[in-house]
C-alpha atoms as a PDB file:
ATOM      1  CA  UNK A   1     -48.323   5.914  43.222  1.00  0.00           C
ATOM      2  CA  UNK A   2     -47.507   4.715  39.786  1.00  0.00           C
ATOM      3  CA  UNK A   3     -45.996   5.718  37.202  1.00  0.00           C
ATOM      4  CA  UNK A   4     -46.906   5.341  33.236  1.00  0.00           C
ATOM      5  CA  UNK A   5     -44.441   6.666  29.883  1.00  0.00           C
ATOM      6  CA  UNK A   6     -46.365   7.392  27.171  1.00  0.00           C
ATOM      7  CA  UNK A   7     -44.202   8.789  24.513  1.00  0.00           C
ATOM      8  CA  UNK A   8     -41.680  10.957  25.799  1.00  0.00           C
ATOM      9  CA  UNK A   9     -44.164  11.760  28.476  1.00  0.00           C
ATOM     10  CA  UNK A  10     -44.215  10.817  32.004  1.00  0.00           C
ATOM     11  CA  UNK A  11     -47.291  11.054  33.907  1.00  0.00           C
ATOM     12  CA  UNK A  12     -47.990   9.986  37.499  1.00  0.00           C
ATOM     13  CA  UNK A  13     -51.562   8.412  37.439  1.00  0.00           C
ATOM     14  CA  UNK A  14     -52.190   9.973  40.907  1.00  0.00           C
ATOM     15  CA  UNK A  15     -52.965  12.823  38.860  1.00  0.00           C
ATOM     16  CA  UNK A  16     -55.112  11.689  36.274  1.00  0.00           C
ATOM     17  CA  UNK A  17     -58.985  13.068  36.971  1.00  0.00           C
ATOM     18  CA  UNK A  18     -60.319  11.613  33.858  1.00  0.00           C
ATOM     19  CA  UNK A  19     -60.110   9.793  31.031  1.00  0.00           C
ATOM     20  CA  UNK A  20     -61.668   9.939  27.679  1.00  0.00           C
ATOM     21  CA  UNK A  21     -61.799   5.922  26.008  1.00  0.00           C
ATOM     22  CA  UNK A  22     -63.236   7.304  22.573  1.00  0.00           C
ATOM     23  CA  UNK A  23     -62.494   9.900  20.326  1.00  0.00           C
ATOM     24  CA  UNK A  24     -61.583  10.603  16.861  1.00  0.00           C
ATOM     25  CA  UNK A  25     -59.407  13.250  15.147  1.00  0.00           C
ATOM     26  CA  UNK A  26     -59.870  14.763  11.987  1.00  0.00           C
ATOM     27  CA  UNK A  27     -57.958  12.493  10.552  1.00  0.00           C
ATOM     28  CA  UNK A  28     -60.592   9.537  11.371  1.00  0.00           C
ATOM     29  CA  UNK A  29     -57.573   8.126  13.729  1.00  0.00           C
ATOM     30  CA  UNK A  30     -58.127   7.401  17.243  1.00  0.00           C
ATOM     31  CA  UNK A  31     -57.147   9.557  19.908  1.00  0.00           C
ATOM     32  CA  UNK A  32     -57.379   9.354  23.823  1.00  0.00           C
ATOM     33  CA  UNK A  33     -57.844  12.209  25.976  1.00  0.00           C
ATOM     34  CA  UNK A  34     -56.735  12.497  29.771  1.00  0.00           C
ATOM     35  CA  UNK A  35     -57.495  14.933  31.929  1.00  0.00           C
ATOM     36  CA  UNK A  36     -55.009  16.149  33.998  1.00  0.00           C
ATOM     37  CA  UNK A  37     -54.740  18.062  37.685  1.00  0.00           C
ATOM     38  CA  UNK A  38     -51.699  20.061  38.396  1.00  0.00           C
ATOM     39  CA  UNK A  39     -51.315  21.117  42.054  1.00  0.00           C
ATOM     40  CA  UNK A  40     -51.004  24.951  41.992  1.00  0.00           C
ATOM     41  CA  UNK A  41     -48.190  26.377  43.685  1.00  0.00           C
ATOM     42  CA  UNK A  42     -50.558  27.605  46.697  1.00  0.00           C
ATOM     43  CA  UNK A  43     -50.784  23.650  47.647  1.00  0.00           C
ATOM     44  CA  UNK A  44     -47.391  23.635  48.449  1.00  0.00           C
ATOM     45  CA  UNK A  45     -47.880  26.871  50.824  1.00  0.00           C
ATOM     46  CA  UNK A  46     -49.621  26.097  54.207  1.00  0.00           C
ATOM     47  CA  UNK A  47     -49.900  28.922  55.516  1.00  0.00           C
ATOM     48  CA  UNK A  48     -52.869  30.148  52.181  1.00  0.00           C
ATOM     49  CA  UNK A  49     -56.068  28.516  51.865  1.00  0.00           C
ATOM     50  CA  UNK A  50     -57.549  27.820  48.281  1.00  0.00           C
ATOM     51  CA  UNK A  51     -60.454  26.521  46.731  1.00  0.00           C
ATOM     52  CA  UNK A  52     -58.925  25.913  44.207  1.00  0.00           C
ATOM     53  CA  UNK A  53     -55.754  24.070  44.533  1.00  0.00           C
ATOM     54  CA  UNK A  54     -55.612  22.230  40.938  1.00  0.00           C
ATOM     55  CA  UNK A  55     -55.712  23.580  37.326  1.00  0.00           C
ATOM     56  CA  UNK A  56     -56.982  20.693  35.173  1.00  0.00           C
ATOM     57  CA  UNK A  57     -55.138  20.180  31.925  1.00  0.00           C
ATOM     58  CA  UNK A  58     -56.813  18.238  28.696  1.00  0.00           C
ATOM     59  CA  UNK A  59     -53.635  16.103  27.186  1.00  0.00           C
ATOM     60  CA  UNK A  60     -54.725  14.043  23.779  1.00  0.00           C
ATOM     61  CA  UNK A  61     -52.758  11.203  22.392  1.00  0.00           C
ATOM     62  CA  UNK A  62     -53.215   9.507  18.984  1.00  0.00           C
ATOM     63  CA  UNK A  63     -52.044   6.625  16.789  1.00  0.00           C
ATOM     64  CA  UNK A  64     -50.100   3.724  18.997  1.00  0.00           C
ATOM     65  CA  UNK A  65     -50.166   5.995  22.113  1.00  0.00           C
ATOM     66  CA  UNK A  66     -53.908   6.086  21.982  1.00  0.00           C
ATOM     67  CA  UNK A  67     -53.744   2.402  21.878  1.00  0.00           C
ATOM     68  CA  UNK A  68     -51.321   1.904  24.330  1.00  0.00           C
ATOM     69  CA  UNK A  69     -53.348   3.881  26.406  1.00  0.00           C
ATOM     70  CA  UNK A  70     -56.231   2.369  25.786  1.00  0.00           C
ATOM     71  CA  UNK A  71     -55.312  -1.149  26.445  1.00  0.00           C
ATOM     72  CA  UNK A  72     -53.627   0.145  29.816  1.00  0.00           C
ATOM     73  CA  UNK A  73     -57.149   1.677  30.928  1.00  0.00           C
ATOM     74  CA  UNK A  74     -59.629  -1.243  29.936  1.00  0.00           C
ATOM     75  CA  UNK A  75     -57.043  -3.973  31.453  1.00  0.00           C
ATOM     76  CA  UNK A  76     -59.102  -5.656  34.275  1.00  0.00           C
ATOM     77  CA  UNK A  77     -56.295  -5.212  36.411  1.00  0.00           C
ATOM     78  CA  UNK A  78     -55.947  -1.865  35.892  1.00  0.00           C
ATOM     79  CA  UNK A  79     -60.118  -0.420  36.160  1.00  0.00           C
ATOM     80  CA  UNK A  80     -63.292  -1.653  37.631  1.00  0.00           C
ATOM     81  CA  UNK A  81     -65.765  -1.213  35.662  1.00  0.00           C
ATOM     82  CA  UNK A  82     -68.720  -0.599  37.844  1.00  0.00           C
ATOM     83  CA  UNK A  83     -71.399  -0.514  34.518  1.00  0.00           C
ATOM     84  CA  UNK A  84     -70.651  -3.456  32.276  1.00  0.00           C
ATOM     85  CA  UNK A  85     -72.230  -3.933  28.995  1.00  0.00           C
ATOM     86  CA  UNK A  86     -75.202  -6.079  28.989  1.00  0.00           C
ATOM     87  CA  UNK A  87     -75.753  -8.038  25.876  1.00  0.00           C
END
């Protein structure tokens, strides 16, 4: 489990379904977008069975958080990634 601060947000990456690399606001500045999954409160019940035991939460960040960000999830030590560009 790990831990990352972006702004005066904590997030614990164990959470983190997806992540959106590019994106633009309005503004023509970068943003980043993660998704988020939030255990509902039946998760922590045993005794109830759900299919659906997560709500999933868009969260965008732009200007030096997107960038932070985005250097944190394209560090080779940080992501795989399984499709590299060919050139």
């Amino acid at each position: 489990m790990a831990f990352i601060k972006i702004d005066n947000i904590v997030v614990n990456t164990n959470y983190i379904a997806a992540i959106r690399l590019q994106g633009r606001v309005r503004s023509e500045e970068e943003s980043i977008c993660l998704l988020i999954a939030i255990p509902s409160a039946y998760l922590l019940q045993e005794d109830s069975i759900s299919s659906n035991t997560y709500h999933y939460e868009w969260i965008e960040f732009t200007g030096d958080s997107a960038k932070a960000l985005r250097d944190y999830f394209t560090s080779f030590n940080n992501v795989i990634d399984l499709l590299p560009l060919c050139y």
